[in-house]
C-alpha atoms as a PDB file:
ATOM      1  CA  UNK A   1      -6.821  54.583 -31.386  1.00  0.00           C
ATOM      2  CA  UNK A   2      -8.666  56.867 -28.699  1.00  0.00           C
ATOM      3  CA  UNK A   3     -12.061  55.107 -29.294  1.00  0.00           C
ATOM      4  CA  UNK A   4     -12.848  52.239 -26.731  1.00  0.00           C
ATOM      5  CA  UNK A   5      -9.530  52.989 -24.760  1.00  0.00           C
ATOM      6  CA  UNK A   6     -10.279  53.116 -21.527  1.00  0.00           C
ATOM      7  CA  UNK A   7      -8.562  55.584 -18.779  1.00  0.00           C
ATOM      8  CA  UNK A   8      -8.985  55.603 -15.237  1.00  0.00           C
ATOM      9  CA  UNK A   9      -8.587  58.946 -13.283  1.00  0.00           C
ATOM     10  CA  UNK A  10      -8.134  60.413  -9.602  1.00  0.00           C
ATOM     11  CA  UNK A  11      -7.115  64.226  -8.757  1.00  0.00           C
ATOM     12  CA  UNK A  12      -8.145  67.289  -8.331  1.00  0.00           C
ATOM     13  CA  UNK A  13      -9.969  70.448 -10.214  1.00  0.00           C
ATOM     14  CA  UNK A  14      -7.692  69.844 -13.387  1.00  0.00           C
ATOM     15  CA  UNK A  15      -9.988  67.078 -13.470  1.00  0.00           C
ATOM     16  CA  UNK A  16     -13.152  67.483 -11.815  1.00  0.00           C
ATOM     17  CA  UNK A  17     -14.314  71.399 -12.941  1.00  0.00           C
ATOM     18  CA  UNK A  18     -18.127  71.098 -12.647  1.00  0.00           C
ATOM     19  CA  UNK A  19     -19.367  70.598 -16.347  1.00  0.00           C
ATOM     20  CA  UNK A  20     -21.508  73.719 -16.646  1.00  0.00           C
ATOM     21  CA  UNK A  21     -21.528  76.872 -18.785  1.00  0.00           C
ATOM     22  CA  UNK A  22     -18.837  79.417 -18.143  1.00  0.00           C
ATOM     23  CA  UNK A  23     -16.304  76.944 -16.545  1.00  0.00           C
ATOM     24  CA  UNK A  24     -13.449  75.762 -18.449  1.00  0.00           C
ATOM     25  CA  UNK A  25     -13.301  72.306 -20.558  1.00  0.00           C
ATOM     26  CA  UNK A  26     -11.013  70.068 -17.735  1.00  0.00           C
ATOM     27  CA  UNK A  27      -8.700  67.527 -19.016  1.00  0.00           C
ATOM     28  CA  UNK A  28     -10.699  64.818 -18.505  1.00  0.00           C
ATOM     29  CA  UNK A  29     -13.489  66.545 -20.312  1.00  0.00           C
ATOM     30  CA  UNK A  30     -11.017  67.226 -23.137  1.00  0.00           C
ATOM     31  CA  UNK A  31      -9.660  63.525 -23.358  1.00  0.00           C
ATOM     32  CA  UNK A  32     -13.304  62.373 -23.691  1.00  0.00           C
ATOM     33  CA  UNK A  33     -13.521  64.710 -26.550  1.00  0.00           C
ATOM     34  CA  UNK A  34     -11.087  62.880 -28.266  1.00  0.00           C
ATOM     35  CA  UNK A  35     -13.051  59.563 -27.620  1.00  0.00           C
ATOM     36  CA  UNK A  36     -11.180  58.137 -24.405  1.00  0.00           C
ATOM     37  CA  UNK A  37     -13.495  56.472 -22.510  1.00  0.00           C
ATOM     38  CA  UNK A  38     -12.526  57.647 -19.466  1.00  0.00           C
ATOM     39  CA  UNK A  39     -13.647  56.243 -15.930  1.00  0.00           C
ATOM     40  CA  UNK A  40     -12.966  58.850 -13.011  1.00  0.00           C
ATOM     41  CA  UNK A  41     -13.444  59.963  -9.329  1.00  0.00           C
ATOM     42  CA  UNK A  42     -11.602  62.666  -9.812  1.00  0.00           C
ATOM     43  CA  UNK A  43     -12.775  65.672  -6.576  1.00  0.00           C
ATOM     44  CA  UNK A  44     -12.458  69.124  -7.352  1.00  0.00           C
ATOM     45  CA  UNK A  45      -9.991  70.967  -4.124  1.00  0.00           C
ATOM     46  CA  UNK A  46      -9.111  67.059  -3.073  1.00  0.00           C
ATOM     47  CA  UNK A  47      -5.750  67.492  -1.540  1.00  0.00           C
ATOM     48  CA  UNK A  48      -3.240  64.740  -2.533  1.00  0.00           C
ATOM     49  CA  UNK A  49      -3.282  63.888   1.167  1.00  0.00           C
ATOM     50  CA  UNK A  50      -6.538  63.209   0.702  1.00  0.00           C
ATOM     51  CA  UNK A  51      -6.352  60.818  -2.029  1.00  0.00           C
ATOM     52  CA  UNK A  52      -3.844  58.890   0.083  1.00  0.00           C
ATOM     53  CA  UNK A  53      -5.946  58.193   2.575  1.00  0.00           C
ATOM     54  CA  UNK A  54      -8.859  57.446   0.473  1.00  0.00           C
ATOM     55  CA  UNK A  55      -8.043  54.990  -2.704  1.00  0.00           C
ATOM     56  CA  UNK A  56     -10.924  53.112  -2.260  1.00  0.00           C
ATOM     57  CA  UNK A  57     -12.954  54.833  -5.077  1.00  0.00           C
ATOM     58  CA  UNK A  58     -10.029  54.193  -7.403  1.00  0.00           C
ATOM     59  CA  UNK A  59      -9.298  51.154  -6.277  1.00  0.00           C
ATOM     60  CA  UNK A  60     -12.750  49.967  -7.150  1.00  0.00           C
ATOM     61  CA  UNK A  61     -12.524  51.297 -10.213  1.00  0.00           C
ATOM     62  CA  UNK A  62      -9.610  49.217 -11.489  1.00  0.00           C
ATOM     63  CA  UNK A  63     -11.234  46.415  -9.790  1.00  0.00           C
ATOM     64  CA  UNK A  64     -14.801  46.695 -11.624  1.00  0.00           C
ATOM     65  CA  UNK A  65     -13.312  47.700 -15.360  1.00  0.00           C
ATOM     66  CA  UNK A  66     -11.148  45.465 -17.870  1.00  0.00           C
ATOM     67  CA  UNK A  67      -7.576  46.718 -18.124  1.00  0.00           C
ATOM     68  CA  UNK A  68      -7.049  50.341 -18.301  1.00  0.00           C
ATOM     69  CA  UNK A  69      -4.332  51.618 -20.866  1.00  0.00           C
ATOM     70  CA  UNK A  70      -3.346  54.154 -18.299  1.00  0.00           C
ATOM     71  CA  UNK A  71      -4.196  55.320 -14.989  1.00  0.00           C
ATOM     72  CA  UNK A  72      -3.941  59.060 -14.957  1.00  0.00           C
ATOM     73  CA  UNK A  73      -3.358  61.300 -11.469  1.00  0.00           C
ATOM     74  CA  UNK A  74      -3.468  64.615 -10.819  1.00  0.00           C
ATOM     75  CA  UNK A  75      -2.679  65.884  -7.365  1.00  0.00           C
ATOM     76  CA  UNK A  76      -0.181  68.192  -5.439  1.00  0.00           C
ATOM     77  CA  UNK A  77      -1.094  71.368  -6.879  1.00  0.00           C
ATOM     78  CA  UNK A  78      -3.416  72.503  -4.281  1.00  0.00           C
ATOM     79  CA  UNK A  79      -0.982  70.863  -1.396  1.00  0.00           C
ATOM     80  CA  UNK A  80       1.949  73.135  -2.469  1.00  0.00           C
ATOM     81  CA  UNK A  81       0.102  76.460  -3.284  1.00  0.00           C
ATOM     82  CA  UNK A  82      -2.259  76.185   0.233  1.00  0.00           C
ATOM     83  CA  UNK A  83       1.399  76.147   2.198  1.00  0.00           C
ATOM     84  CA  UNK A  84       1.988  79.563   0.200  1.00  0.00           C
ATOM     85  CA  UNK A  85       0.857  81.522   3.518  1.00  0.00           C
ATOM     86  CA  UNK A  86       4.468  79.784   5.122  1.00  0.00           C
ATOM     87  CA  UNK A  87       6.643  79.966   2.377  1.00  0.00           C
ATOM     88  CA  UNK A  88       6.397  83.832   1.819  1.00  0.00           C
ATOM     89  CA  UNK A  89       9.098  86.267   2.863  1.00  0.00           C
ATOM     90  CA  UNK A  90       7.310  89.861   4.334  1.00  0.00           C
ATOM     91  CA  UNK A  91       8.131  92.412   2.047  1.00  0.00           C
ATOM     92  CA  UNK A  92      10.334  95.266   2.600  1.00  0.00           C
ATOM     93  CA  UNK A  93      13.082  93.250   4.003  1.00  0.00           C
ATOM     94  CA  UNK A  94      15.650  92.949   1.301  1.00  0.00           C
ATOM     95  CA  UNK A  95      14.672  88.748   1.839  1.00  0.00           C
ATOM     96  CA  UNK A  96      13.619  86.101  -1.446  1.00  0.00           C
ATOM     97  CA  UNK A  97       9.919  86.107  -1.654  1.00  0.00           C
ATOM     98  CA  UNK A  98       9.905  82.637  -0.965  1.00  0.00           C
ATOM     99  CA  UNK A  99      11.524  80.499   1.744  1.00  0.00           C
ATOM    100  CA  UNK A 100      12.681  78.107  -0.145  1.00  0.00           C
ATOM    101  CA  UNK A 101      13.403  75.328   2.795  1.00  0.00           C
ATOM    102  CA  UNK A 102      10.142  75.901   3.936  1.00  0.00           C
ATOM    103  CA  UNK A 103       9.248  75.175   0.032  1.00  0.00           C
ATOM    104  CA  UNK A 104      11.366  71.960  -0.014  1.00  0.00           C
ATOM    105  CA  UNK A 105      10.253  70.700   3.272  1.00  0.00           C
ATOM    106  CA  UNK A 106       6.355  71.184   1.784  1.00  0.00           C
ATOM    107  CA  UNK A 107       7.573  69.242  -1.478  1.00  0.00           C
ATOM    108  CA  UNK A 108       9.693  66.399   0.039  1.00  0.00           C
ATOM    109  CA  UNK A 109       6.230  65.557   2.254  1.00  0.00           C
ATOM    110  CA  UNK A 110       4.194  65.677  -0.944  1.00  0.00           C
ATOM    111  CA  UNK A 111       6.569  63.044  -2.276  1.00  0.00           C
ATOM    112  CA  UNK A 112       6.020  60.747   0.095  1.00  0.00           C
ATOM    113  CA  UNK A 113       2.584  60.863  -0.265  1.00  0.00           C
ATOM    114  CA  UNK A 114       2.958  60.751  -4.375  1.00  0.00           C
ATOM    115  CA  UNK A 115       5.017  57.291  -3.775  1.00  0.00           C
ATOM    116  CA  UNK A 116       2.524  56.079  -1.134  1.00  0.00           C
ATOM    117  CA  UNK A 117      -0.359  56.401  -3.709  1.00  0.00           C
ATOM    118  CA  UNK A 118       1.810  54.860  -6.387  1.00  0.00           C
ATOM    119  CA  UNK A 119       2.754  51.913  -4.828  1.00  0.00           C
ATOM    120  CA  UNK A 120      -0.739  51.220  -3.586  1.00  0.00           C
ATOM    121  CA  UNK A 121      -2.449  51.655  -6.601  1.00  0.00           C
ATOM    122  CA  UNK A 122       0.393  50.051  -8.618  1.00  0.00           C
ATOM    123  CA  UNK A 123      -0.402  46.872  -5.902  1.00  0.00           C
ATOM    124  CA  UNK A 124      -4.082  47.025  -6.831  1.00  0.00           C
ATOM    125  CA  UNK A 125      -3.150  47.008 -10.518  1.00  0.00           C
ATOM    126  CA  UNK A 126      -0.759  43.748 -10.356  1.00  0.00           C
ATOM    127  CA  UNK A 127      -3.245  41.494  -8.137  1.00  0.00           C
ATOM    128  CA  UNK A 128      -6.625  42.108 -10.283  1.00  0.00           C
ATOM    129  CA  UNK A 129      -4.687  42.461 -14.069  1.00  0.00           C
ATOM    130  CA  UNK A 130      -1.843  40.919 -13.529  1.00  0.00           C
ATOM    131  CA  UNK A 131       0.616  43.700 -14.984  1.00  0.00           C
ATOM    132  CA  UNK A 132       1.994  47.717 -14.039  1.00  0.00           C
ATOM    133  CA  UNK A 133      -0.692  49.612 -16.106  1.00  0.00           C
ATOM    134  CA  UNK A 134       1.201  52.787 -16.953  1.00  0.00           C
ATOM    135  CA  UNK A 135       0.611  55.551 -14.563  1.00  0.00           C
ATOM    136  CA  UNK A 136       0.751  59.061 -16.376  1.00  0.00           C
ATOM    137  CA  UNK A 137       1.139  62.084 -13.573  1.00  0.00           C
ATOM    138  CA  UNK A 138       1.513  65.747 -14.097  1.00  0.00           C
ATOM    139  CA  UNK A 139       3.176  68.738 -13.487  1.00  0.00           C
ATOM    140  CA  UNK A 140       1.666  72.243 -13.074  1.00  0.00           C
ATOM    141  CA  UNK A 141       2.299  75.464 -15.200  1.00  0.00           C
ATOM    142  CA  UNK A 142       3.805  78.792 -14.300  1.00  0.00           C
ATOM    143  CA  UNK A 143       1.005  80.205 -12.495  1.00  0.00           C
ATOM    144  CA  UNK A 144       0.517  83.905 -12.207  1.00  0.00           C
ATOM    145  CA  UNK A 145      -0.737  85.360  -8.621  1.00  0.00           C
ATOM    146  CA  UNK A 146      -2.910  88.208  -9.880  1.00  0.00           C
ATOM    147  CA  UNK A 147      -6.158  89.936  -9.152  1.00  0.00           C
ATOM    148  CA  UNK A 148      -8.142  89.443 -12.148  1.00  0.00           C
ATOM    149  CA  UNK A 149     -11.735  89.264 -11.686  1.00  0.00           C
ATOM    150  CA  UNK A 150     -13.540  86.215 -12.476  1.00  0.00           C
ATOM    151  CA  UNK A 151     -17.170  85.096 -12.633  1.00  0.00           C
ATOM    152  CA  UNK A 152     -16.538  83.379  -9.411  1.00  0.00           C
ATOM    153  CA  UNK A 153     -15.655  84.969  -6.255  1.00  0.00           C
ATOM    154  CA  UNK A 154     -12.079  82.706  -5.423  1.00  0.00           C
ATOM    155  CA  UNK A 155      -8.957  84.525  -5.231  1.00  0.00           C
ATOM    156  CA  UNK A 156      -6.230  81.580  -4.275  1.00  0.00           C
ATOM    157  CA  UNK A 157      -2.598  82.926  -4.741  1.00  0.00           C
ATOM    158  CA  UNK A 158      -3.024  87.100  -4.577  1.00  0.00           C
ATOM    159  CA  UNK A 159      -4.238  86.896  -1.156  1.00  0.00           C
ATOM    160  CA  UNK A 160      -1.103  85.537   0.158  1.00  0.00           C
ATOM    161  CA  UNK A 161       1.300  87.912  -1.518  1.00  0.00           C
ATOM    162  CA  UNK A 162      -0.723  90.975  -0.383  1.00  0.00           C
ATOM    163  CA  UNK A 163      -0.819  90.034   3.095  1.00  0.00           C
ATOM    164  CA  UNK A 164       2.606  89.390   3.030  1.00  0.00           C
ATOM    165  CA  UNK A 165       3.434  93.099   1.320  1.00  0.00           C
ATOM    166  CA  UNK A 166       5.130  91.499  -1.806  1.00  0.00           C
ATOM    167  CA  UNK A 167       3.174  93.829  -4.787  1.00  0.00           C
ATOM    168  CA  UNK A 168       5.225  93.359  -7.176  1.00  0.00           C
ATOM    169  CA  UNK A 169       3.763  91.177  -9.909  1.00  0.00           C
ATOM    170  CA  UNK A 170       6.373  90.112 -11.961  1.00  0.00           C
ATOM    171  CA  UNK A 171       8.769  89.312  -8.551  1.00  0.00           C
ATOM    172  CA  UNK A 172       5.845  87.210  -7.103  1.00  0.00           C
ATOM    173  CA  UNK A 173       5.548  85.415 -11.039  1.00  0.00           C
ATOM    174  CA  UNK A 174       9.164  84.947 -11.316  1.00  0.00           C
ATOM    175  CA  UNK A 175       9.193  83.279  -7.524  1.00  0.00           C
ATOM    176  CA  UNK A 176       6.260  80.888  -8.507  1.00  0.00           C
ATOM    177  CA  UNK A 177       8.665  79.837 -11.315  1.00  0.00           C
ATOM    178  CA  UNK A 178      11.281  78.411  -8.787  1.00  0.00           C
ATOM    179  CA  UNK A 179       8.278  76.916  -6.609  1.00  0.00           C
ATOM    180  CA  UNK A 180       6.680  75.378 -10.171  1.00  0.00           C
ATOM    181  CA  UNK A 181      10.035  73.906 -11.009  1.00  0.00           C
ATOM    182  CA  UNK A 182      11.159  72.341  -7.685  1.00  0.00           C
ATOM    183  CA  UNK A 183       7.843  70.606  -7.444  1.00  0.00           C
ATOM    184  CA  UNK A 184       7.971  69.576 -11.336  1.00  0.00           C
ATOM    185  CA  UNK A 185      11.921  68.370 -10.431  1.00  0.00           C
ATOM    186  CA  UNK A 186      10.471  66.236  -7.703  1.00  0.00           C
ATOM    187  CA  UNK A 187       7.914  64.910 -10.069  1.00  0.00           C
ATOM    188  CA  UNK A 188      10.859  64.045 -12.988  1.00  0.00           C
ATOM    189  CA  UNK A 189      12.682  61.888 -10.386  1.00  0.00           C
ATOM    190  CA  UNK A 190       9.544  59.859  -9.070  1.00  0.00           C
ATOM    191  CA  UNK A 191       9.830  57.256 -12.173  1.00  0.00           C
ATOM    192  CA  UNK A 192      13.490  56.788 -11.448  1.00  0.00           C
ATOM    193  CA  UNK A 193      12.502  55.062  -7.939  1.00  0.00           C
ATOM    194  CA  UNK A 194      12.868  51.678  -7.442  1.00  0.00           C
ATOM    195  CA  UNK A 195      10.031  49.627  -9.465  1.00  0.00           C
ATOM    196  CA  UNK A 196       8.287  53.081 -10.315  1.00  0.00           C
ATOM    197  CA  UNK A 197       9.420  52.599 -13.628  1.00  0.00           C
ATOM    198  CA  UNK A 198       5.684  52.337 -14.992  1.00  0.00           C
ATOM    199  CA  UNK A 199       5.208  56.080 -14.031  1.00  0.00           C
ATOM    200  CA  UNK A 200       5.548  58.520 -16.867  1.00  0.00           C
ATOM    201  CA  UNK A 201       5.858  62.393 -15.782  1.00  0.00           C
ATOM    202  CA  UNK A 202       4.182  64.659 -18.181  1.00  0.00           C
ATOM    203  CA  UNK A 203       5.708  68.264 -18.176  1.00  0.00           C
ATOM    204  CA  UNK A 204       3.133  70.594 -18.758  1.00  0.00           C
ATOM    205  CA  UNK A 205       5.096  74.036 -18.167  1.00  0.00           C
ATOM    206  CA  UNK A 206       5.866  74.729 -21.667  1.00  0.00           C
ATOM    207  CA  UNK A 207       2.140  74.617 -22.627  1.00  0.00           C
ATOM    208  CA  UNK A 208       1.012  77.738 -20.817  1.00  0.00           C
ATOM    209  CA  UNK A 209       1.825  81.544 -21.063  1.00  0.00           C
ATOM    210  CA  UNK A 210       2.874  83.315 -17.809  1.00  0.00           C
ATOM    211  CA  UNK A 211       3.609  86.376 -19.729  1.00  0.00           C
ATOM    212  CA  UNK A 212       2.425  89.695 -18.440  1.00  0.00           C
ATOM    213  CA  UNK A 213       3.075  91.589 -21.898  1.00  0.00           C
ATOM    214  CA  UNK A 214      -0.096  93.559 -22.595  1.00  0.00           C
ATOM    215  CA  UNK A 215      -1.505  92.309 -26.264  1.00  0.00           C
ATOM    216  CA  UNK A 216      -2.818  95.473 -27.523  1.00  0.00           C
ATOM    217  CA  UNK A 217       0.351  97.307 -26.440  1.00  0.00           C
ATOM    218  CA  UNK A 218       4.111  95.260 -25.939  1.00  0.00           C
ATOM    219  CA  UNK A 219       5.249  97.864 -24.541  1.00  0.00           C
ATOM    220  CA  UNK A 220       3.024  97.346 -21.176  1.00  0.00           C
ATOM    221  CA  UNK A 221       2.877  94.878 -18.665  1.00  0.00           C
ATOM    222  CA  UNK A 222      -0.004  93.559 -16.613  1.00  0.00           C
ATOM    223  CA  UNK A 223      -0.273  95.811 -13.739  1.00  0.00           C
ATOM    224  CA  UNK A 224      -2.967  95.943 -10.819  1.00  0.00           C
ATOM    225  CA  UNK A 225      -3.126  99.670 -11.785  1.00  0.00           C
ATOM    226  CA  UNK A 226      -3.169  98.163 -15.833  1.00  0.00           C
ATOM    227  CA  UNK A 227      -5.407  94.967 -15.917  1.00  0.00           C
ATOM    228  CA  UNK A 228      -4.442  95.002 -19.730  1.00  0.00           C
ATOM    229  CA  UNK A 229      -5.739  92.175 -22.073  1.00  0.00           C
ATOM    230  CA  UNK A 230      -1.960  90.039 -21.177  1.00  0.00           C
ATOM    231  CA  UNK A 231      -0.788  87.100 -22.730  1.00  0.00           C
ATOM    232  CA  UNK A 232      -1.379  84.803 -19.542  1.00  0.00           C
ATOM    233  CA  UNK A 233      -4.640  85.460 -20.093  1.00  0.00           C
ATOM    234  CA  UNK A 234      -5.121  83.607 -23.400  1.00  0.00           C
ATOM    235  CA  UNK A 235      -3.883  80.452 -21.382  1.00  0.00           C
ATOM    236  CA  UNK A 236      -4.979  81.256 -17.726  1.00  0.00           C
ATOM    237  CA  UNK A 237      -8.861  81.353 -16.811  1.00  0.00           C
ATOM    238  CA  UNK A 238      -7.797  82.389 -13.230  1.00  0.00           C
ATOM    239  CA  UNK A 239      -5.091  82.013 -10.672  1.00  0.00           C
ATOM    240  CA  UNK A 240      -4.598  78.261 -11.055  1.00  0.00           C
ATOM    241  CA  UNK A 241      -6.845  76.930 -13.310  1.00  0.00           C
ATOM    242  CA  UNK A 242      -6.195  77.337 -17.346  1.00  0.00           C
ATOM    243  CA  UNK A 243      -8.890  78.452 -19.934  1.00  0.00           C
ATOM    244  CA  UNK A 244     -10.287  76.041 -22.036  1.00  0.00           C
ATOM    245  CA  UNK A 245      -7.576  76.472 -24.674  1.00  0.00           C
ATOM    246  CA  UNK A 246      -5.206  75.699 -21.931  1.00  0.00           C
ATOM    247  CA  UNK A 247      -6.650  72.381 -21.262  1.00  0.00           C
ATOM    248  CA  UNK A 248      -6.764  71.637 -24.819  1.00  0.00           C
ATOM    249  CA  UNK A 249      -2.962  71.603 -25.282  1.00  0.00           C
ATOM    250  CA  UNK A 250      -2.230  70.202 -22.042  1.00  0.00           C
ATOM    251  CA  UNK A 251      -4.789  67.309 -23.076  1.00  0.00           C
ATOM    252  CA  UNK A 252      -2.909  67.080 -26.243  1.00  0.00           C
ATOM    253  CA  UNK A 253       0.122  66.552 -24.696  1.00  0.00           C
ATOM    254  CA  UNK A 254      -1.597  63.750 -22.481  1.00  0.00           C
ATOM    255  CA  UNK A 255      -2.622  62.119 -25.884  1.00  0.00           C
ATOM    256  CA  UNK A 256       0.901  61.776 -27.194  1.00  0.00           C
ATOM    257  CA  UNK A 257       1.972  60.745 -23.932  1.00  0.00           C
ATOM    258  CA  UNK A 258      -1.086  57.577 -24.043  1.00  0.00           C
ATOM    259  CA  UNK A 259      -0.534  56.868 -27.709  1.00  0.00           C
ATOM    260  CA  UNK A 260       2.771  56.235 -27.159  1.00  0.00           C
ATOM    261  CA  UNK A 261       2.264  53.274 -24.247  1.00  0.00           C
ATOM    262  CA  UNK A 262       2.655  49.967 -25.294  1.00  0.00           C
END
C-alpha cells in the first residue's frame, strides 16, 4: 500500500538529518524506504515556534500536491530540551533535578503553539481538499544526557547538567523520564481537543533503550569514568538523535500508524 502514497512533512532533525555518510537514516528517509512518496520541508534545529510562524512552505505543499494520506509533524523536542538550562535544580542541595513548574510552564506554551499549527494547517487542508487529512505527530524517547563522543562536535543535554553540578547519570536519565512523559502526556491529550479529532499521537518511548547496563558486562553501568559499550547505545546515535536502527522502528511504528487511516 506504501507505493504512490503520498505524505507531507514539517519538523525538525528527526526529519531533516543531512543525507550523507555517517549520519543516521531519519524517519523520513526511512518511510521513503518503504516506498512513501513523501513531500517535505522538514529544517533540521527548526524550533516548533518556528514552524508556527512560518507554514507557508507547508502550506504550499498541500496546496500544489493531490490529497495527502497523512500530514506528518515533528516538533517540540528541541523547544523543551533548549529550556533545560531553567528547569535544572543546582546540585548539592537535597532539591529534584528538575523544576518541574518551570517544566510545565515550558510545555503548556509548546501546546499552544502545537494547537496553533494544527488548526492552521488543518484550515489549509479543508479549503483546497475539502476534508481533515489525518495529522500523525510524535512523541520523543527517553533520552540519555551523556558525554559520548561523536563524529560531530555537539554536546546538547550534558552541558546543562554539568554546569548545574548534577553528575550523576542515572539521576539526570531518570529526571528526563518525568520531562519525556509530561511532554508525551501533553501530546496524548491534543486529539481529545475540540475538532482535533483528525490528530493521531504516535508514542514512540517504548521503541528506544535508555538503559545504561554495560553489554559486555551486566553487572556495570555506563559511567563517565566507564564509557562501556551500553544498551542506549544500540538505539541512541547521540544525545537526542537515535541510530539508524532507532529510526527504523520508530518508522515502523509510523507505518502501522498510516496503514491503519482510512
Amino acid at each position: 500500500m506504501a507505493k504512490n502514497t503520498l505524505l507531507i512533512a514539517e519538523g525538525d532533525s528527526w526529519f531533516a538529518l543531512p543525507d550523507v555518510f555517517l549520519y543516521p537514516f531519519d524517519i523520513i528517509n526511512q518511510l521513503r524506504s518503504f516506498g512513501y512518496d513523501v513531500e517535505s520541508v522538514a529544517v533540521r534545529g527548526r524550533l516548533l515556534h518556528d514552524m508556527v510562524k512560518h507554514t507557508g512552505a507547508i502550506k504550499k505543499k498541500i496546496k500544489k500536491n493531490k490529497r495527502p494520506k497523512a500530514i506528518l509533524l515533528s516538533g517540540g523536542g528541541n523547544d523543551v530540551l533548549g529550556c533545560l538550562p531553567q528547569m535544572l535544580n543546582k546540585g548539592g542541595y537535597g532539591k529534584p533535578i528538575i523544576k518541574m513548574h518551570k517544566a510545565k510552564a515550558v510545555v503548556k506554551r509548546i501546546e499552544k503553539q502545537y494547537e496553533q499549527w494544527l488548526r492552521s494547517v488543518t484550515k489549509t487542508c479543508k479549503k483546497h481538499h475539502k476534508a481533515e487529512i489525518p495529522i500523525l505527530i510524535h512523541g520523543y524517547g527517553y533520552v540519555v544526557p551523556n558525554n559520548q563522543p561523536t563524529f560531530y562536535p555537539w554536546v546538547w543535554l550534558y552541558k546543562h547538567f554539568r554546569n548545574k553540578n548534577q553528575m550523576n547519570l542515572q539521576a539526570n536519565t531518570n529526571a528526563l523520564v518525568d520531562l519525556m512523559d509530561l511532554f508525551n502526556q501533553m501530546l496524548f491529550n491534543l486529539p481529545k481537543k475540540r475538532n482535533l479529532n483528525h490528530v493521531k499521537y504516535i508514542d514512540l518511548r517504548d521503541c528506544l533503550s535508555n538503559s545504561l547496563v554495560c553489554r559486555d558486562n551486566p553487572e556495570e553501568n555506563y559511567t563517565e569514568a566507564n564509557p562501556c559499550n551500553a544498551e542506549f547505545q544500540m538505539d541512541w546515535n547521540d544525545e537526542v538523535h537515535p541510530t539508524s536502527d532507532g529510526f527504523l522502528k520508530i518508522a515502523k511504528k509510523f507505518r502501522r500508524e498510516i496503514e491503519r487511516l482510512p
